[in-house]
C-alpha atoms as a PDB file:
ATOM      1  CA  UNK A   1       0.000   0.000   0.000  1.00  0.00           C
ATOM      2  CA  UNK A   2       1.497   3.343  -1.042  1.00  0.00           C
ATOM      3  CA  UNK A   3       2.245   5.647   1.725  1.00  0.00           C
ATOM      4  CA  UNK A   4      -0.759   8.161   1.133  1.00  0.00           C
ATOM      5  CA  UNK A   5      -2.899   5.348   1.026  1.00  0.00           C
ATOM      6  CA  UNK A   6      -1.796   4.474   4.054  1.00  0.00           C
ATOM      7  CA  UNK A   7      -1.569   7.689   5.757  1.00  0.00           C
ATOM      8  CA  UNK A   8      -5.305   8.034   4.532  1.00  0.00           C
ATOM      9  CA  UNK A   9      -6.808   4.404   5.885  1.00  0.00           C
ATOM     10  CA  UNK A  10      -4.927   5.911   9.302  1.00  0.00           C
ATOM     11  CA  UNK A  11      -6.656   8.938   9.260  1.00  0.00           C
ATOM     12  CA  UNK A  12     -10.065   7.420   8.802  1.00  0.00           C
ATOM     13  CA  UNK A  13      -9.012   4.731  11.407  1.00  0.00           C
ATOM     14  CA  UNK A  14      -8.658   7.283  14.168  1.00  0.00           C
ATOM     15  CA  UNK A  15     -12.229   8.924  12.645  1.00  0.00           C
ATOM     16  CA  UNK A  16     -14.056   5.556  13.353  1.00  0.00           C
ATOM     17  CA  UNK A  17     -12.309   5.688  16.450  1.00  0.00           C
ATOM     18  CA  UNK A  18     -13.613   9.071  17.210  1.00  0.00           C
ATOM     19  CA  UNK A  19     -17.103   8.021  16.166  1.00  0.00           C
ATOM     20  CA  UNK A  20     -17.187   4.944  18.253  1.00  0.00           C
ATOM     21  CA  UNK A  21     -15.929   6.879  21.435  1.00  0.00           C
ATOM     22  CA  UNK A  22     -18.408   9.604  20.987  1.00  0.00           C
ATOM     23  CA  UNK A  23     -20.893   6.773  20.601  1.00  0.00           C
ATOM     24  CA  UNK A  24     -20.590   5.329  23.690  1.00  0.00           C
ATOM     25  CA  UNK A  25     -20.542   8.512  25.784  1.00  0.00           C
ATOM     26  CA  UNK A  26     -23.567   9.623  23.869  1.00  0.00           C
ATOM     27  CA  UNK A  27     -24.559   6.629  25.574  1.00  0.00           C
ATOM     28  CA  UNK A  28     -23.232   7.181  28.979  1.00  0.00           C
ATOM     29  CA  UNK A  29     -24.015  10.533  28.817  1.00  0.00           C
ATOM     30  CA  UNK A  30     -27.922   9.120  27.924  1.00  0.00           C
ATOM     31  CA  UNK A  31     -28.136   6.937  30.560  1.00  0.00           C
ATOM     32  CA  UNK A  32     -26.958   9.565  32.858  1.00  0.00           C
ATOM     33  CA  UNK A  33     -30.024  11.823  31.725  1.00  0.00           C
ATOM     34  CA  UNK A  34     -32.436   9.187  32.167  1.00  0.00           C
ATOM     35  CA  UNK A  35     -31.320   8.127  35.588  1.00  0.00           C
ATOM     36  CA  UNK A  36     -32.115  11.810  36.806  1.00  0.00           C
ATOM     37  CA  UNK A  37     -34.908  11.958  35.347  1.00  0.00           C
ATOM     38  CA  UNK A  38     -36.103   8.905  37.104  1.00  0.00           C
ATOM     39  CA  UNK A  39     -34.182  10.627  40.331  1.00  0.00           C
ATOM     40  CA  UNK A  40     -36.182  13.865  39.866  1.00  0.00           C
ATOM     41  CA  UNK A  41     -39.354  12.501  39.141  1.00  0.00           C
ATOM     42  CA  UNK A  42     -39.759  10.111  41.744  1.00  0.00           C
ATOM     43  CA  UNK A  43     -37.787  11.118  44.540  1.00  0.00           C
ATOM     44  CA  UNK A  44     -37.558  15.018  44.027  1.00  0.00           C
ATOM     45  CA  UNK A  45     -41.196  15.176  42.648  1.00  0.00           C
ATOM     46  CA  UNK A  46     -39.766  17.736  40.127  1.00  0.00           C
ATOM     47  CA  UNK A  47     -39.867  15.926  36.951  1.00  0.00           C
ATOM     48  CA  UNK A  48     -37.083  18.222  34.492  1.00  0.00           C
ATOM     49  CA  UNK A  49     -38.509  18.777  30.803  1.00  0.00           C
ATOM     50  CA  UNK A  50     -35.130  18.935  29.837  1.00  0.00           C
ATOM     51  CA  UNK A  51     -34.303  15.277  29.987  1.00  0.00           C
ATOM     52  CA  UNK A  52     -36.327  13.606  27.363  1.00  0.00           C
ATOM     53  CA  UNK A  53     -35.494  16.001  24.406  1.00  0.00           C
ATOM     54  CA  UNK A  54     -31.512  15.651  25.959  1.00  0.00           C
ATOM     55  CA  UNK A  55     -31.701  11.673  25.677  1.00  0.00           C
ATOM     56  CA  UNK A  56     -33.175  11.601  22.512  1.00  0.00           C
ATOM     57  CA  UNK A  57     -30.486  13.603  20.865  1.00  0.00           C
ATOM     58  CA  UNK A  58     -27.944  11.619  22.525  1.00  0.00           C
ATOM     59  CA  UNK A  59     -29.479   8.484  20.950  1.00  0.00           C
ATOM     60  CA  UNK A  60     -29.640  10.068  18.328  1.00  0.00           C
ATOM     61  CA  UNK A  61     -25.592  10.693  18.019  1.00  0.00           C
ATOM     62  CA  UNK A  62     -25.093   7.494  19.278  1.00  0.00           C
ATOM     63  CA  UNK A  63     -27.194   5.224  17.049  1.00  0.00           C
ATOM     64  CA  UNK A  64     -25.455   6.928  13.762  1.00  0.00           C
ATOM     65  CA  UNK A  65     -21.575   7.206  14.962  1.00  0.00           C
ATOM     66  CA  UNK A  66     -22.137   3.055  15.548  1.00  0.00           C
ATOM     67  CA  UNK A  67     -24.193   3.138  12.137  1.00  0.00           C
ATOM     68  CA  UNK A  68     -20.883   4.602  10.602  1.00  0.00           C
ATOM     69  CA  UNK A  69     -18.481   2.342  12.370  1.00  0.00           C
ATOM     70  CA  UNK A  70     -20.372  -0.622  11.375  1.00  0.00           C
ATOM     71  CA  UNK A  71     -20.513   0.785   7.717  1.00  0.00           C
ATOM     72  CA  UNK A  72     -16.259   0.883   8.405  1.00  0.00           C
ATOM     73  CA  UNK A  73     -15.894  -2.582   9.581  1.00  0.00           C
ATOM     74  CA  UNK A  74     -18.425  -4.017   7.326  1.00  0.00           C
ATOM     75  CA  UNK A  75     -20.652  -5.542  10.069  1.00  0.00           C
ATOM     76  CA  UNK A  76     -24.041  -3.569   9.178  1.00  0.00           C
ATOM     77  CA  UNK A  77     -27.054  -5.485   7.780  1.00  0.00           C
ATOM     78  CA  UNK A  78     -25.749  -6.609   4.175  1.00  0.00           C
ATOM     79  CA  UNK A  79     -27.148  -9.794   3.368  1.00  0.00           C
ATOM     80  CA  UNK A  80     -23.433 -11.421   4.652  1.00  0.00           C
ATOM     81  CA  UNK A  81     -24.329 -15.069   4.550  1.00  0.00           C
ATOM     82  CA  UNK A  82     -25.800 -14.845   0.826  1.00  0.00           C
ATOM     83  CA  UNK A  83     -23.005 -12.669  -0.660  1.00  0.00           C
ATOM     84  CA  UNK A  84     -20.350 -14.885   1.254  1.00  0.00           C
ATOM     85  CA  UNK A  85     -21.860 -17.869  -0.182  1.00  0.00           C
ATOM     86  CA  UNK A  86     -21.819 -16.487  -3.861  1.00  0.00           C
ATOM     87  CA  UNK A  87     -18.866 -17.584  -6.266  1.00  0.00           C
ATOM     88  CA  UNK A  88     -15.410 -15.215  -6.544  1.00  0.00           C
ATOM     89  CA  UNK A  89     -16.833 -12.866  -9.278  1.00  0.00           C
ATOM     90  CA  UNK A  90     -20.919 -12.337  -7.665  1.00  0.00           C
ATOM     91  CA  UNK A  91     -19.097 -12.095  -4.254  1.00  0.00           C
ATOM     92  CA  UNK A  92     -17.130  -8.685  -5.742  1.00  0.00           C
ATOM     93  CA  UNK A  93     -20.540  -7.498  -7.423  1.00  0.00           C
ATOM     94  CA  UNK A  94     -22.828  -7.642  -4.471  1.00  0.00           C
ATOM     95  CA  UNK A  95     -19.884  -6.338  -2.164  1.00  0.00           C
ATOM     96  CA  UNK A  96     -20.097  -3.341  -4.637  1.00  0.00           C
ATOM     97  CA  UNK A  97     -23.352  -3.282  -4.944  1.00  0.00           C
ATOM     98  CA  UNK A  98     -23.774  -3.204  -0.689  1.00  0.00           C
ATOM     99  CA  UNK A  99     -21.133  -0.510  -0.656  1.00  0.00           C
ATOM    100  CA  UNK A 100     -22.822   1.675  -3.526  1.00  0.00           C
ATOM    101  CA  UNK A 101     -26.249   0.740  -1.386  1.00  0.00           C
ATOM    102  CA  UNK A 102     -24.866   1.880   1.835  1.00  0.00           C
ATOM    103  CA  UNK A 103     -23.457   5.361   0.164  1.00  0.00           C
ATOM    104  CA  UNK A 104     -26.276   6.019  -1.322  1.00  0.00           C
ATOM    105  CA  UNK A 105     -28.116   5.899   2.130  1.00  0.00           C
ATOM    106  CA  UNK A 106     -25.206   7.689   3.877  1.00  0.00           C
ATOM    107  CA  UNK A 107     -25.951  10.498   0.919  1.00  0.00           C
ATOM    108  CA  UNK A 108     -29.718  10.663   1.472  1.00  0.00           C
ATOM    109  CA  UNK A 109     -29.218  10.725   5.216  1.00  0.00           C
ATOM    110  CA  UNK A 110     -26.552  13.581   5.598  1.00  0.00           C
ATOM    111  CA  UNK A 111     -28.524  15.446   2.795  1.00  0.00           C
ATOM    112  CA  UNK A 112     -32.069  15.090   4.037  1.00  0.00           C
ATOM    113  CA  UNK A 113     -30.634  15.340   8.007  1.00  0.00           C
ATOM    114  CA  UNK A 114     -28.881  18.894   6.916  1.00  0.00           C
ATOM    115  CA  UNK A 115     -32.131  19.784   5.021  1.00  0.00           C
ATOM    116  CA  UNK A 116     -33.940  19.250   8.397  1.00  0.00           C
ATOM    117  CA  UNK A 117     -31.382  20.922  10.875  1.00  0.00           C
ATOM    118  CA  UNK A 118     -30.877  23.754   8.846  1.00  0.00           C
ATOM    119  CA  UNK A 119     -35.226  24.209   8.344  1.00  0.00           C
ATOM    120  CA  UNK A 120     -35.448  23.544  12.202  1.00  0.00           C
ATOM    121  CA  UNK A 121     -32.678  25.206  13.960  1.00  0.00           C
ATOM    122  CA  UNK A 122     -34.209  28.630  14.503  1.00  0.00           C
ATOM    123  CA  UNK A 123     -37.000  27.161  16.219  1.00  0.00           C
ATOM    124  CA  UNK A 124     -36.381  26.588  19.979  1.00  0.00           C
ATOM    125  CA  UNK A 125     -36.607  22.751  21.128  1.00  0.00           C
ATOM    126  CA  UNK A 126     -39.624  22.079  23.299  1.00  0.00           C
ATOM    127  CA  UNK A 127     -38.355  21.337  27.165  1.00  0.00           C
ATOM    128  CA  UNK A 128     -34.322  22.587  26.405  1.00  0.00           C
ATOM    129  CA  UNK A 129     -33.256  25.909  26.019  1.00  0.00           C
ATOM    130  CA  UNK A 130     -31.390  24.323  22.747  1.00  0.00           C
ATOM    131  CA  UNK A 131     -31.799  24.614  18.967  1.00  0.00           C
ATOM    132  CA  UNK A 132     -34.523  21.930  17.391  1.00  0.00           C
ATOM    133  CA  UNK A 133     -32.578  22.001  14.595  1.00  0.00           C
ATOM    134  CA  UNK A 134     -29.941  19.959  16.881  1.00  0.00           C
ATOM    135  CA  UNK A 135     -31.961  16.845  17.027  1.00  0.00           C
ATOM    136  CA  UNK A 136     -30.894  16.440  13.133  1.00  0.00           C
ATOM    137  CA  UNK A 137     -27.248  16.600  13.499  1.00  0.00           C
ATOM    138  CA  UNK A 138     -26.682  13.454  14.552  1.00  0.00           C
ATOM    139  CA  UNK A 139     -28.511  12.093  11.056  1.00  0.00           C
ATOM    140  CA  UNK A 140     -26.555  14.599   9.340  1.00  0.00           C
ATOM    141  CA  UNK A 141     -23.027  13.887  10.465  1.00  0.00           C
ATOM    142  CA  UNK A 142     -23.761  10.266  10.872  1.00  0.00           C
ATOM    143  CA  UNK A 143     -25.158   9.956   7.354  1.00  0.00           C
ATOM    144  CA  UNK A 144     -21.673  11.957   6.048  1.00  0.00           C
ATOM    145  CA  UNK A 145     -19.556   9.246   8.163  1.00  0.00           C
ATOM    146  CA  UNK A 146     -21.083   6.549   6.594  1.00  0.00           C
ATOM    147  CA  UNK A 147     -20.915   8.258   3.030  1.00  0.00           C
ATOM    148  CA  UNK A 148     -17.345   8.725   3.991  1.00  0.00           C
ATOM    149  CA  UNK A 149     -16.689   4.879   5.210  1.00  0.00           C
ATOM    150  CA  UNK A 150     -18.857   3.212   2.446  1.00  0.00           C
ATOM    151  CA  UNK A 151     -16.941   5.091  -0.579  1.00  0.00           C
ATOM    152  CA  UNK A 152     -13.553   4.102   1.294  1.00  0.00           C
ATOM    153  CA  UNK A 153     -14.770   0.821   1.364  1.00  0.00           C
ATOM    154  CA  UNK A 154     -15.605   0.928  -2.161  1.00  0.00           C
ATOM    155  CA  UNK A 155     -11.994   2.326  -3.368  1.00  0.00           C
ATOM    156  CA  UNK A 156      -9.794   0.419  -1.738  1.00  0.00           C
ATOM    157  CA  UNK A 157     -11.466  -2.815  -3.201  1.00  0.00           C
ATOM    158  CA  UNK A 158     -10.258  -4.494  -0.144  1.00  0.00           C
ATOM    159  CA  UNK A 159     -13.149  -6.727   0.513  1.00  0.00           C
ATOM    160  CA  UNK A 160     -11.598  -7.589   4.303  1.00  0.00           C
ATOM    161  CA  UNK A 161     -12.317  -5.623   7.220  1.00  0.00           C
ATOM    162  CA  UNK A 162      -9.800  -2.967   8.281  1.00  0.00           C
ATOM    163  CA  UNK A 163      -8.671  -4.780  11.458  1.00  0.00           C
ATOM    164  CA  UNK A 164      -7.759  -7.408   9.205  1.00  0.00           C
ATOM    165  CA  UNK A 165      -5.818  -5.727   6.397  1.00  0.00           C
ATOM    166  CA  UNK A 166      -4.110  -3.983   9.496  1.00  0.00           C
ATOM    167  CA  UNK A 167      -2.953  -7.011  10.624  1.00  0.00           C
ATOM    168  CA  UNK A 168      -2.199  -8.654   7.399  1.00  0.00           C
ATOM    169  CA  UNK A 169       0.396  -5.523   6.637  1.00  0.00           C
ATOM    170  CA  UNK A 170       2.184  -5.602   9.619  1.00  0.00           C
END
């Protein structure tokens, strides 16, 4: 692998990386949210309106960083066992065509999500002193990530997951 390529497939490693961390304390940070709520509600009897509209958007974030990273590593719903199962020249086709399939949603998302936060954000969000727009940048990020994953996929026409290329080069 040529040194930019290399330097590149790095690059987007730490970005998965980055996604999957921020994934998992968009979790944390949900579960946090939702345990005060439950706190506040039924020991304070002073239920928050913040803490629904905060946990959603942290679901949000979280459910479409993983969407990426599974885009990255290939382990996203893909019809595995039929494509697997196909001879040398289908199995590159319907890789492709899952890669083109998963781009093309990655596309629709980012676009549509933008279209959305961009229409919403001067609206205030219901129960959080926050931008509505902000509960469509999670859709719109995630939905670039997974544009951005699925085309690497795509041109590096290495049909193994990274952590196994990785390991293969070293």
């Amino acid at each position: 692998m040529s040194e930019p390529r290399r330097g590149f497939v790095r690059a987007l490693d730490g970005l998965a990386s980055l996604a999957l961390g921020l994934a998992g304390a968009a979790l944390v940070a949900m579960a946090l949210v939702q345990a005060w709520q439950v706190f506040a509600r039924y020991v304070l009897n002073d239920s928050p309106g913040w803490t629904e509209p905060l946990a959603l958007l942290m679901m949000s974030f979280a459910v479409m960083f993983g969407a990426a990273v599974a885009v990255r590593r290939e382990t996203h719903f893909a019809f595995q066992t039929f494509r697997d199962a196909a001879p040398g020249p289908m199995r590159w086709l319907l890789k492709s065509i899952s890669r083109l399939i998963a781009a093309a949603s990655g596309a629709g998302l980012m676009a549509l999500g933008g279209v959305l936060m961009i229409d919403e954000w001067p609206v205030a969000m219901a129960g959080a002193p926050l931008p509505s727009g902000l509960k469509f940048a999670g859709l719109c990020i995630g939905g670039a990530l997974i544009l951005l994953f699925a085309i690497e996929r795509l041109l590096t026409g290495d049909y193994r997951p990274p952590e196994v290329v990785a390991e293969a080069e070293d």
